[in-house]
Protein backbone atom coordinates (compact mmCIF):
# COMPACT_ATOMS: atom_id res chain seq x y z
CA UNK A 1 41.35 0.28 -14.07
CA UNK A 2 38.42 1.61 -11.96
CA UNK A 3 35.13 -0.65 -12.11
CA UNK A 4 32.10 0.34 -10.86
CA UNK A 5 29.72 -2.08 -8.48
CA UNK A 6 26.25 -1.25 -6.66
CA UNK A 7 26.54 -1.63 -2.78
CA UNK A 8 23.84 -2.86 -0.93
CA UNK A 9 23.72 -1.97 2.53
CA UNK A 10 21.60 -1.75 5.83
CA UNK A 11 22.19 -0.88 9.39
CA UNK A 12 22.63 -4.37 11.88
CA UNK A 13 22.78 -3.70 15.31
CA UNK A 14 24.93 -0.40 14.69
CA UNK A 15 27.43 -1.87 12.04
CA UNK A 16 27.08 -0.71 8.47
CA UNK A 17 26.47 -4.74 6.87
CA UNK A 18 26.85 -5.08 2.89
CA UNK A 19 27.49 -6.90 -0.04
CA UNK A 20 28.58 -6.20 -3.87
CA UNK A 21 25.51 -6.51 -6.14
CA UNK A 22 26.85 -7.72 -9.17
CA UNK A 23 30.11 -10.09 -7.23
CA UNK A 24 27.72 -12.76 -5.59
CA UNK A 25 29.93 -13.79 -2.21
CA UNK A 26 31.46 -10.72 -1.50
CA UNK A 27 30.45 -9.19 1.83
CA UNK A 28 31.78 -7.43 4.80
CA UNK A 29 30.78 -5.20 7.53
CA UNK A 30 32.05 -1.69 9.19
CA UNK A 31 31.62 0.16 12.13
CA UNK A 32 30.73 2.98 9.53
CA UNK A 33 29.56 3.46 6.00
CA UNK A 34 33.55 4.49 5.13
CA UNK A 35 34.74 1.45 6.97
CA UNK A 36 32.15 -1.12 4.94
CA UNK A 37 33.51 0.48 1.70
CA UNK A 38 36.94 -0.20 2.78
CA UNK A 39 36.75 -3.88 4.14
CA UNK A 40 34.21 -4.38 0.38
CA UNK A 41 37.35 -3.40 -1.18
CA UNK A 42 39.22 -5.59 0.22
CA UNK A 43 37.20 -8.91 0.01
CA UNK A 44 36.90 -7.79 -3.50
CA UNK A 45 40.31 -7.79 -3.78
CA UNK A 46 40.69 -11.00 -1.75
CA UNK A 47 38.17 -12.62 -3.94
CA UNK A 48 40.22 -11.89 -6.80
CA UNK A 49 43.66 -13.50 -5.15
CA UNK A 50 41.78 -16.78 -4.32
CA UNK A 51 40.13 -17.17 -8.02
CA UNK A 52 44.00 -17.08 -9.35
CA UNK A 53 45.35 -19.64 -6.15
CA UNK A 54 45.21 -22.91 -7.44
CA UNK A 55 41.83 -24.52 -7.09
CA UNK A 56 40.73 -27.20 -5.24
CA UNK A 57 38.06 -29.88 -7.05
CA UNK A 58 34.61 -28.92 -6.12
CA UNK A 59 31.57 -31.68 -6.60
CA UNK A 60 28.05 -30.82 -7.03
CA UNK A 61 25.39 -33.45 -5.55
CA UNK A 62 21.68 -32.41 -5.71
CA UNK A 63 19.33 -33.32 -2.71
CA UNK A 64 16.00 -33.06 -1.48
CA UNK A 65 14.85 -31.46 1.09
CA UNK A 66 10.93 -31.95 2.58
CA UNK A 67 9.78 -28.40 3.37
């Protein structure tokens, strides 16, 4: 099945830097805009392999911070 996701991207220092839009965590960069879509593939993909690993118990605390 082919989904579709918006890619942001901007130019850093000469590598292509981006993230998925709607997948909040995925990011990667590339040496070109070709080589970002690749490597956002496969975080994607890698994304997907650690959400079906087993999980690990993860703890929310809320602090304060003085800004």
């Amino acid at each position: 099945m082919l989904k579709h996701f918006a890619l942001e991207y901007w130019v850093d220092e000469g590598w292509y830097v981006g993230r998925l839009k709607e997948v909040p965590g995925v990011f990667s960069q590339g040496e070109s805009l070709q080589e970002l879509e690749d490597n956002i593939r496969d975080a994607y993909h890698l994304m997907l392999e650690e959400e079906s690993s087993p999980r690990i118990e993860v703890e929310t605390k809320e602090i304060g911070i003085e800004v």
